[in-house]
Protein backbone atom coordinates (compact mmCIF):
# COMPACT_ATOMS: atom_id res chain seq x y z
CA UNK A 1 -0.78 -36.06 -11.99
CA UNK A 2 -3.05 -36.41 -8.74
CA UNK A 3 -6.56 -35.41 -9.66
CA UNK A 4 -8.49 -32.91 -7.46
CA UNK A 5 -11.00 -35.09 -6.56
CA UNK A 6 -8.64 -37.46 -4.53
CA UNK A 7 -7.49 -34.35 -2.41
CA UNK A 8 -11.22 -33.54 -1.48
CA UNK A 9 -12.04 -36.79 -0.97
CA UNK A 10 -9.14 -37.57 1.83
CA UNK A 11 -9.97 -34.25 3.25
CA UNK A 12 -13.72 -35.40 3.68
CA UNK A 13 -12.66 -38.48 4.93
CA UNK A 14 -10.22 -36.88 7.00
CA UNK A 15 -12.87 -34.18 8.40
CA UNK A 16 -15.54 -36.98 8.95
CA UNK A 17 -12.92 -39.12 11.35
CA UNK A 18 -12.71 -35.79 12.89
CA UNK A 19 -16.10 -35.58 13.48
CA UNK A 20 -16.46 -39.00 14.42
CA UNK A 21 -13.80 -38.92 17.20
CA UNK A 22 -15.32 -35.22 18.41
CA UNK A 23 -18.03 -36.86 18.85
CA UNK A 24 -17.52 -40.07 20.17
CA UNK A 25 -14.66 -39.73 22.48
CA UNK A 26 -14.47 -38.22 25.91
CA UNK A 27 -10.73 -37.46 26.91
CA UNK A 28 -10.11 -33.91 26.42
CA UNK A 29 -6.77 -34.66 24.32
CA UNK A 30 -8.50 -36.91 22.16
CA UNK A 31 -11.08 -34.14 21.72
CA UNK A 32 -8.71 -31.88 20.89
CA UNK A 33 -6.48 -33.86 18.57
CA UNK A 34 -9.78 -34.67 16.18
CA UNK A 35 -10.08 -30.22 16.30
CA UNK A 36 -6.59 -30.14 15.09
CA UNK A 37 -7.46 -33.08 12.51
CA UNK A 38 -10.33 -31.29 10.87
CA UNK A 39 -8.11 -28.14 10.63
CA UNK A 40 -6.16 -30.12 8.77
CA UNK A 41 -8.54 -31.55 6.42
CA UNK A 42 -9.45 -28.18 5.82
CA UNK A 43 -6.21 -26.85 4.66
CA UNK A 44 -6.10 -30.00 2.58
CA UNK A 45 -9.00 -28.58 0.61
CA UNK A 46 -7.87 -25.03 0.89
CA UNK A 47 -4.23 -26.66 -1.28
CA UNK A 48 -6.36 -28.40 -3.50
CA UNK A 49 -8.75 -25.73 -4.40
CA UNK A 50 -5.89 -23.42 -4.63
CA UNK A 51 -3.92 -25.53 -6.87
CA UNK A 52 -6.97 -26.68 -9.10
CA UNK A 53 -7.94 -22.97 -9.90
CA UNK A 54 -4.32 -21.58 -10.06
CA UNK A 55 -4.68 -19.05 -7.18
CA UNK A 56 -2.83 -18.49 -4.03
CA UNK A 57 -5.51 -16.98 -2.22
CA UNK A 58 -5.87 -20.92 -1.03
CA UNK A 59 -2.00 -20.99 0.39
CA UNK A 60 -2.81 -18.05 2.31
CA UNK A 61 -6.12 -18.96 4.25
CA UNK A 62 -3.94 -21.97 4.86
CA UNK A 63 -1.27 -19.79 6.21
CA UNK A 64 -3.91 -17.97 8.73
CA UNK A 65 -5.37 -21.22 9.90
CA UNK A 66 -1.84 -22.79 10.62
CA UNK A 67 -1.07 -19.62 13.09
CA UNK A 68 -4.91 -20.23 14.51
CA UNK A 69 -4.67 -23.73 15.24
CA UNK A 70 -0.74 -23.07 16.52
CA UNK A 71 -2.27 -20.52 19.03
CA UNK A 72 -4.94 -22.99 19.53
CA UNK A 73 -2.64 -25.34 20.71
CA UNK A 74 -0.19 -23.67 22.62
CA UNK A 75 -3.63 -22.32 24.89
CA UNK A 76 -5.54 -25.38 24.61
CA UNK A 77 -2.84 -27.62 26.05
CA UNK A 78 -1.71 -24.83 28.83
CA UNK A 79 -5.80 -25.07 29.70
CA UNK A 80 -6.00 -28.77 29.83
CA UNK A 81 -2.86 -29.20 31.84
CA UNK A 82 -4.20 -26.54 34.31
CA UNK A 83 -7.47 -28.66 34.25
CA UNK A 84 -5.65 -32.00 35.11
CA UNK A 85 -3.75 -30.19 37.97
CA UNK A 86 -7.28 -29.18 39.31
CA UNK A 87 -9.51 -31.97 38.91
CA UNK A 88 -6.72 -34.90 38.01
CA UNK A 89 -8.69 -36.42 35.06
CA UNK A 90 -9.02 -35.57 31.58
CA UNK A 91 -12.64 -37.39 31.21
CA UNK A 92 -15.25 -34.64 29.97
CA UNK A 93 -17.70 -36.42 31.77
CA UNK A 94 -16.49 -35.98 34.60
CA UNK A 95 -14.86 -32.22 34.21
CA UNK A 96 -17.96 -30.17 35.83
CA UNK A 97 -16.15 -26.50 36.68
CA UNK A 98 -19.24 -25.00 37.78
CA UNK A 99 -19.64 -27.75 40.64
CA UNK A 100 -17.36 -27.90 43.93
């Protein structure tokens, strides 16, 4: 048997490349794939927690953020391909809506 600490360590390490590519990077898909990567680090924790204290109160914030971050997506991408159509780069740098 896995212990609990192993989950909540990957998810921290999982969360912290998150971070680290939020940070770092400046394509918007890139951006939004490390979003998507710390959602799933949290769910990670959510299972874990869940599991470790016998409860399924853990399976179902997992449940909720799963149809967030699916929403997320499906919006997300539909903005940033409406983005590239306008300005024809995904560089946040050089996205700047509020100029002409």
């Amino acid at each position: 048997m896995v212990p609990t600490s192993y989950y909540l360590i990957l998810g921290a390490v999982l969360f912290c490349i998150g971070i680290a590519s939020f940070l770092i990077r400046r394509n918007i898909i890139t951006i939004f794939m490390s979003i998507e990567l710390m959602l799933n680090a949290v769910n990670l924790t959510f299972v874990a927690f869940a599991h470790m204290w016998g409860q399924v109160a853990g399976q179902i914030f997992v449940f909720f953020v799963m149809v967030v971050a699916a929403a997320e997506a499906a919006v997300g991408l539909a903005i940033i391909i409406a983005l590239f159509r306008v300005r024809q780069t995904l560089n946040v740098d050089q996205v700047n809506l509020l100029k002409n």
